[in-house]
Protein backbone atom coordinates (compact mmCIF):
# COMPACT_ATOMS: atom_id res chain seq x y z
CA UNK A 1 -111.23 -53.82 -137.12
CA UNK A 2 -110.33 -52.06 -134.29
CA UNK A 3 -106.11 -52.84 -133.30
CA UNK A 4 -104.70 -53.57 -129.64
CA UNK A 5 -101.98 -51.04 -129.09
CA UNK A 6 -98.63 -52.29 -127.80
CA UNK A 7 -98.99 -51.55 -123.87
CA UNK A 8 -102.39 -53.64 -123.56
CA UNK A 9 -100.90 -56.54 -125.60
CA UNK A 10 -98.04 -56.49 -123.20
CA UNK A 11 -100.32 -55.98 -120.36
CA UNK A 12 -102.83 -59.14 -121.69
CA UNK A 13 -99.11 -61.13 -122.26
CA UNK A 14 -98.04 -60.40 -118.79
CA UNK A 15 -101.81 -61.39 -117.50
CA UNK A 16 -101.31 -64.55 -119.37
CA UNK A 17 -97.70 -65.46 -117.74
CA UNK A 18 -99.21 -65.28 -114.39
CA UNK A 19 -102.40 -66.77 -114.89
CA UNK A 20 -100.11 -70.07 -116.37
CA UNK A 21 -97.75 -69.74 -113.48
CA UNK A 22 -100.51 -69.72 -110.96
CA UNK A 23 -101.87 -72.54 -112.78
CA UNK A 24 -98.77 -74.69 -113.04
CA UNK A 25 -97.18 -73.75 -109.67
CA UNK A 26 -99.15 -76.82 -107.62
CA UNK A 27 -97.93 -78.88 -110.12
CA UNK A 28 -94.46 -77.98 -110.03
CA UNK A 29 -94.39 -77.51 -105.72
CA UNK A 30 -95.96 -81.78 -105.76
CA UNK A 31 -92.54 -82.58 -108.54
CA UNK A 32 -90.66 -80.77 -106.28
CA UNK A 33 -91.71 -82.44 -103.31
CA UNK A 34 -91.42 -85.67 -104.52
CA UNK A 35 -87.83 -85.64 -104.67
CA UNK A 36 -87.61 -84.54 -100.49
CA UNK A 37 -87.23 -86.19 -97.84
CA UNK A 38 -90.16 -87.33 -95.77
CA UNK A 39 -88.99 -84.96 -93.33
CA UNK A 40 -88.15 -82.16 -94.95
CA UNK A 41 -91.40 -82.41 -97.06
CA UNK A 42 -93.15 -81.91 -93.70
CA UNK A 43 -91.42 -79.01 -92.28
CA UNK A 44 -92.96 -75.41 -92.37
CA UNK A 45 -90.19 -74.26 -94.06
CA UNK A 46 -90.35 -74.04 -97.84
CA UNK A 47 -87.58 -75.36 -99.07
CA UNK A 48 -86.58 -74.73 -103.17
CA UNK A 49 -83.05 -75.74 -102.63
CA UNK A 50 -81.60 -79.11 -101.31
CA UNK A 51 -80.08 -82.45 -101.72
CA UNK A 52 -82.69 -84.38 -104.12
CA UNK A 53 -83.63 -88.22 -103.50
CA UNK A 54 -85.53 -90.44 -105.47
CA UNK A 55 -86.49 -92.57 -102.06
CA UNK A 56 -89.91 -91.75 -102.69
CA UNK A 57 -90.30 -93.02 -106.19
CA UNK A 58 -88.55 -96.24 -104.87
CA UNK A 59 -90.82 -96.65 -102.04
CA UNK A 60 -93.87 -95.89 -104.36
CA UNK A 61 -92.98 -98.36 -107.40
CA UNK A 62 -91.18 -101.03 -105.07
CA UNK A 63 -92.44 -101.47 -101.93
CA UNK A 64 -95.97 -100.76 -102.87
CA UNK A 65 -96.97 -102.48 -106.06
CA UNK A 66 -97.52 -99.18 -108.42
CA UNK A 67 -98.07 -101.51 -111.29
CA UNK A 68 -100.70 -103.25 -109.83
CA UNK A 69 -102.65 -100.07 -108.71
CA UNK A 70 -101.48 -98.57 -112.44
CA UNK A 71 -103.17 -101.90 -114.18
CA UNK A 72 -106.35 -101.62 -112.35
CA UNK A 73 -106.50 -97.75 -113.27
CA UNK A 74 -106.22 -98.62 -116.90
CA UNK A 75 -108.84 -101.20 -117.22
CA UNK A 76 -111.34 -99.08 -115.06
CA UNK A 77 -111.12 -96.09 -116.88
CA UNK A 78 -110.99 -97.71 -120.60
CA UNK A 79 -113.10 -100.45 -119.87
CA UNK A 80 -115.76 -97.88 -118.47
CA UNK A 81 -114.96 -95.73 -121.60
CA UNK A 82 -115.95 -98.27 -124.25
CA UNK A 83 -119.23 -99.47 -122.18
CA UNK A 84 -120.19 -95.63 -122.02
CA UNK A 85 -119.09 -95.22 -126.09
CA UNK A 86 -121.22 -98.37 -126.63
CA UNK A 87 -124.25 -97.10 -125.05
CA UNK A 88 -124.39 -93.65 -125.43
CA UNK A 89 -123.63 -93.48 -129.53
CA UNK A 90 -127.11 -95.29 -130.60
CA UNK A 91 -128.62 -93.25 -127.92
CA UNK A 92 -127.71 -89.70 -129.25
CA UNK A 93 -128.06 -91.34 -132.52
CA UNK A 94 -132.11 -91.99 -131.18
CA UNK A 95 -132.61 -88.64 -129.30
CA UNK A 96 -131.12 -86.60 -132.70
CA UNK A 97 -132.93 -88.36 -135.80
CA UNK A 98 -135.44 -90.14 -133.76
CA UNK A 99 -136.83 -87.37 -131.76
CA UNK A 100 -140.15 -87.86 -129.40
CA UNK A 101 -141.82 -85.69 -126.84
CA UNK A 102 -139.98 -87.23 -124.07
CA UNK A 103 -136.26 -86.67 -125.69
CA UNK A 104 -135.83 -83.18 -123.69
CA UNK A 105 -137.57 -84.51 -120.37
CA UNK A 106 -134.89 -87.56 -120.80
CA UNK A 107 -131.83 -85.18 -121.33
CA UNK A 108 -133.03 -83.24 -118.58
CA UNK A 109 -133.43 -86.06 -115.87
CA UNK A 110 -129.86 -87.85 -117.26
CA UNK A 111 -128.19 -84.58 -116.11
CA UNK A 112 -130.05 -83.80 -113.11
CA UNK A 113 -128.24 -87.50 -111.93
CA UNK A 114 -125.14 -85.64 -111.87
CA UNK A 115 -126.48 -83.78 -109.37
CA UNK A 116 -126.88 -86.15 -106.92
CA UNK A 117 -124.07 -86.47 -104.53
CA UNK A 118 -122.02 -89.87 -104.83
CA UNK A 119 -122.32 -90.05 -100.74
CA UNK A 120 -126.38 -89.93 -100.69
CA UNK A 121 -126.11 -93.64 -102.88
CA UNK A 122 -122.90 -95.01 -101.56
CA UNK A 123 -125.25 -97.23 -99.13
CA UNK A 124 -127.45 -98.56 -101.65
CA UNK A 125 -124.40 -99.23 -104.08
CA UNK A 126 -122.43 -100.43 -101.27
CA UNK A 127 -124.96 -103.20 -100.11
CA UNK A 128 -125.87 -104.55 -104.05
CA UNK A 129 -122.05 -104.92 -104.73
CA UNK A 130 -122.00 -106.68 -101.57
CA UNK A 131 -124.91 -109.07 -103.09
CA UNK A 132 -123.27 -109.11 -106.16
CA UNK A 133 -119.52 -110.24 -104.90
CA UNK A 134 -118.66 -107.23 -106.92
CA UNK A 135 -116.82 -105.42 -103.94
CA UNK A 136 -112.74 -104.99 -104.14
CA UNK A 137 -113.41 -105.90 -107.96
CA UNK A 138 -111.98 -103.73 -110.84
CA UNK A 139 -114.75 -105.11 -113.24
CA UNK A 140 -117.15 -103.23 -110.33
CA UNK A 141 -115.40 -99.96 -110.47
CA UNK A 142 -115.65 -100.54 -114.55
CA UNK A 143 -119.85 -100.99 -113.78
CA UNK A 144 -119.90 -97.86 -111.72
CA UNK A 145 -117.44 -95.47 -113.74
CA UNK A 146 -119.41 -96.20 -116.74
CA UNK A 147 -122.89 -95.25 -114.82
CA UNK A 148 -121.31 -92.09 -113.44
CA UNK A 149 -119.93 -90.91 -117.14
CA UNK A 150 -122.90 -92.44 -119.08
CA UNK A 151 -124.63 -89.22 -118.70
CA UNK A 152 -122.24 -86.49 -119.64
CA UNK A 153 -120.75 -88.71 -122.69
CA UNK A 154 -124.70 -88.88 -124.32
CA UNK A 155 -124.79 -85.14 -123.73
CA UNK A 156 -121.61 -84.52 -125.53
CA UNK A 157 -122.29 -86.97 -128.39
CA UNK A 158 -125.84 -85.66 -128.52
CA UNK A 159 -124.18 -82.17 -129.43
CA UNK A 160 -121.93 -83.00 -131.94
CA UNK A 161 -124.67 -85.31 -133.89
CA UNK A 162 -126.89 -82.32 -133.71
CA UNK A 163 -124.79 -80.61 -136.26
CA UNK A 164 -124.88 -83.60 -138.98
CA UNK A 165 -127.71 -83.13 -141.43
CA UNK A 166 -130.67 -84.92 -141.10
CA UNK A 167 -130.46 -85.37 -145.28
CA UNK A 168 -127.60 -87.51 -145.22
CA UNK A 169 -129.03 -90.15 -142.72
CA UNK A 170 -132.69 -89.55 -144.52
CA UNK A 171 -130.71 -90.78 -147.44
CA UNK A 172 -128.96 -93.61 -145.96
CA UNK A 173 -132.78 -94.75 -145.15
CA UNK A 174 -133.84 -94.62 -148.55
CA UNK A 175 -131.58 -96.70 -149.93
CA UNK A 176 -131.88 -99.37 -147.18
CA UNK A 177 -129.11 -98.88 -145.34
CA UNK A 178 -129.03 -100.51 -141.68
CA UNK A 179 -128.79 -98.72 -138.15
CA UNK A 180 -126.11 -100.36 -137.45
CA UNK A 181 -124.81 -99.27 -141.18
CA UNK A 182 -125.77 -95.71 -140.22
CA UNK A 183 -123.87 -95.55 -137.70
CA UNK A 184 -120.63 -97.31 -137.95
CA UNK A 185 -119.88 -95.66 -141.76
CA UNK A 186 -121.87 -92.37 -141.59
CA UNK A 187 -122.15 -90.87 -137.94
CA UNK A 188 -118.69 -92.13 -136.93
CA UNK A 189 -116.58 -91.33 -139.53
CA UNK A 190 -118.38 -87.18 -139.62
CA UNK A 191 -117.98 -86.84 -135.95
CA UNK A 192 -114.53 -88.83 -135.47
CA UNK A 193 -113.33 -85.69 -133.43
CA UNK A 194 -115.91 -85.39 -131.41
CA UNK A 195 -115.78 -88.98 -130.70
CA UNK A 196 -112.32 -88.96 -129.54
CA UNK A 197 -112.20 -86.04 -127.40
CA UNK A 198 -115.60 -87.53 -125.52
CA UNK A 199 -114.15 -90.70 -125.06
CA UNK A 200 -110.42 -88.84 -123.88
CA UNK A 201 -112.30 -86.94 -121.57
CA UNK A 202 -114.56 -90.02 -120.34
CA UNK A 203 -111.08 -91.72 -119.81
CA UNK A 204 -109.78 -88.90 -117.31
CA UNK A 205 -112.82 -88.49 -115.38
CA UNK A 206 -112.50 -92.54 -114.66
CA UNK A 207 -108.98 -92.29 -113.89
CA UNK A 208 -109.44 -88.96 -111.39
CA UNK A 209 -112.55 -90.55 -109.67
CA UNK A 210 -111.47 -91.42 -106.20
CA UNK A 211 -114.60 -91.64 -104.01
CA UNK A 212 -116.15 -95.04 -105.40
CA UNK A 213 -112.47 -96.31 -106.26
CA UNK A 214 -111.23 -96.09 -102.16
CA UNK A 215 -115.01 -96.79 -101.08
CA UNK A 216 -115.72 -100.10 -103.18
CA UNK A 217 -111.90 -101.47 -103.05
CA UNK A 218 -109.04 -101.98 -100.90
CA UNK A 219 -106.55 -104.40 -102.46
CA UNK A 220 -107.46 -106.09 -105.43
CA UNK A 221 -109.19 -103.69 -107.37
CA UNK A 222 -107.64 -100.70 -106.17
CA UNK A 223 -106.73 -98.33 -108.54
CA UNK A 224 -104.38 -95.58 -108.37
CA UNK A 225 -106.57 -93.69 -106.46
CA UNK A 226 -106.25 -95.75 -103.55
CA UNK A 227 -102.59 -96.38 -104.12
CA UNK A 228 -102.49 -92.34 -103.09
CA UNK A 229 -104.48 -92.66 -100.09
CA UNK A 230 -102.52 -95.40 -99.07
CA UNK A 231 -99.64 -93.40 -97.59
CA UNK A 232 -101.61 -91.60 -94.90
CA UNK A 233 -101.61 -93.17 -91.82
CA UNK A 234 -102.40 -92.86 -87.84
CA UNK A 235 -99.31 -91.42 -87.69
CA UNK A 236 -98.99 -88.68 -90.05
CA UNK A 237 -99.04 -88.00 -93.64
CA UNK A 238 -95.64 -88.89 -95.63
CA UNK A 239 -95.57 -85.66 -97.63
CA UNK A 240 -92.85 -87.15 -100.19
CA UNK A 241 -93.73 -90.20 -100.54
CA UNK A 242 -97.56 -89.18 -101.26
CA UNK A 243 -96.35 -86.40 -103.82
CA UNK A 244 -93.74 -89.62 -105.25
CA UNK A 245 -97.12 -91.44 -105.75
CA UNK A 246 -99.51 -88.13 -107.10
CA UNK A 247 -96.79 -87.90 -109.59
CA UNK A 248 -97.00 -91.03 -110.96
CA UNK A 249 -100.43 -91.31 -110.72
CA UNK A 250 -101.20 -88.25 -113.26
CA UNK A 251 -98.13 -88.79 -115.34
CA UNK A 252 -100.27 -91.38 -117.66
CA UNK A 253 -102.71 -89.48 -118.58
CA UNK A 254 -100.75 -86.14 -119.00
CA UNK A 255 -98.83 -88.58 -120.96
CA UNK A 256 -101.67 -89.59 -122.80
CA UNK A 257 -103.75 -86.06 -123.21
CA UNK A 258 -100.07 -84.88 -124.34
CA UNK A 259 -100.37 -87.12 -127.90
CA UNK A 260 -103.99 -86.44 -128.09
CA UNK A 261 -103.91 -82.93 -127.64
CA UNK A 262 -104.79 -82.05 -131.35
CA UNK A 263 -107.25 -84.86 -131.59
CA UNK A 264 -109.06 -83.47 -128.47
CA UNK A 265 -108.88 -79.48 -129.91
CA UNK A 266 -110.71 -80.67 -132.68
CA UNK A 267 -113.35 -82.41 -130.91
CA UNK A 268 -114.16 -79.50 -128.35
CA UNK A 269 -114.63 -77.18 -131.79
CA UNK A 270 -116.57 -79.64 -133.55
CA UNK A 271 -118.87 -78.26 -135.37
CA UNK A 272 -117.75 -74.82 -134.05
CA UNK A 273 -117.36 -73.44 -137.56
CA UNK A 274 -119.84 -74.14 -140.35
């Protein structure tokens, strides 16, 4: 096995550093904003040094309802989750062990969906939720998130019960077992990992999406989405205020993908290693 010598291990070190402070630097430059003035946030001026407030966190969480916005965010993306968990594990289960001519034509066409821009159906969509009283509704943006994830989470589950053996389920039949059997004490338990970091990642799409959330809602089901968009106006943008709200808009899930970190390694190398 061929060794790196020292200078291009410090060399791929050093790349590293600066590929991870590129990479962190917006994130750091919206923190740091958030504690600035509205005014100062605007100028052209960068400004690394000065007086800190917390006026912007105050206006965010006070004066404009975060939990409300924060509430609606978490049923959305978790109720969407579990819908898209409930639908999509018995139908990997059927493309995998219950294979037919049509299984590759109908992976093909549930990806080529994603494809589609959200604007091209926003009409449609718009005009059936109107129908349906489903518009400013959080159980609407749950109907819609799950649609828009359904096809990426029966991908992903498709791929990880691709590497089970077909012996073990062709065993499960002989002796009788049940699909619901099948699936709730034999493909679960194997591809626990897998599970997990699908439905993790099924979570943060649903809780990033921001074109259905400030397009189907304004008050009442607004999630945190809209809460964001909320503090552009007419007038301006409020720079600290808005980077107040971005902040506590992605600290729950970087909160959340924080404790599930390991969980969600293991799922993306499922069945990586044999």
């Amino acid at each position: 096995m061929n060794r790196m010598s020292w200078p291009a291990k410090l060399g791929m070190n050093i790349l590293a550093w600066l590929i991870a402070v590129l990479m962190f630097f917006p994130i750091f430059w919206l923190l740091l904003t958030s504690f600035k003035t509205n005014a100062l946030a605007a100028s052209r001026t960068p400004a690394f040094f000065f007086s800190p407030t917390i006026a912007g966190y105050v206006n965010a969480i006070v004066d404009n309802a975060y939990v409300h916005y924060l509430i609606n965010s978490c049923i959305s993306a978790i109720g969407s989750t579990l819908i898209c968990m409930a639908l999509a594990i018995p139908a990997a289960y059927s493309m995998v062990f219950r294979r037919s001519k049509y299984t590759d034509s109908t992976l093909l066409w549930m990806l080529s969906t994603k494809m589609l821009p959200p604007v091209g159906v926003l009409i449609p969509i718009y005009i059936v939720y109107k129908d349906l009283h489903l518009l400013d509704s959080v159980w609407g943006l749950v109907l819609i998130f799950a649609a828009m994830n359904l096809p990426i989470v029966v991908w992903l589950l498709y791929t990880y019960f691709k590497d089970i053996p077909e012996a073990i389920i062709e065993a499960a039949d002989i002796d009788g077992a049940s699909l619901l059997t099948k699936l709730v004490r034999i493909l679960v338990p194997l591809t626990l990992p897998g599970l997990l970091s699908t439905g993790l990642l099924a979570v943060v799409l649903a809780w990033n999406e921001a074109f259905w959330a400030i397009n189907l809602t304004n008050v009442h089901g607004a999630t945190l989405a809209v809460f964001v968009s909320g503090f552009k106006s007419a007038r301006g943008q409020y720079w600290a205020s808005m980077s107040a709200a971005s902040v506590l808009s992605v600290l729950p899930i970087l909160i959340a993908g924080w404790f599930t970190q390991r969980q969600l390694v293991r799922g993306l190398t499922f069945g990586a290693v044999k």
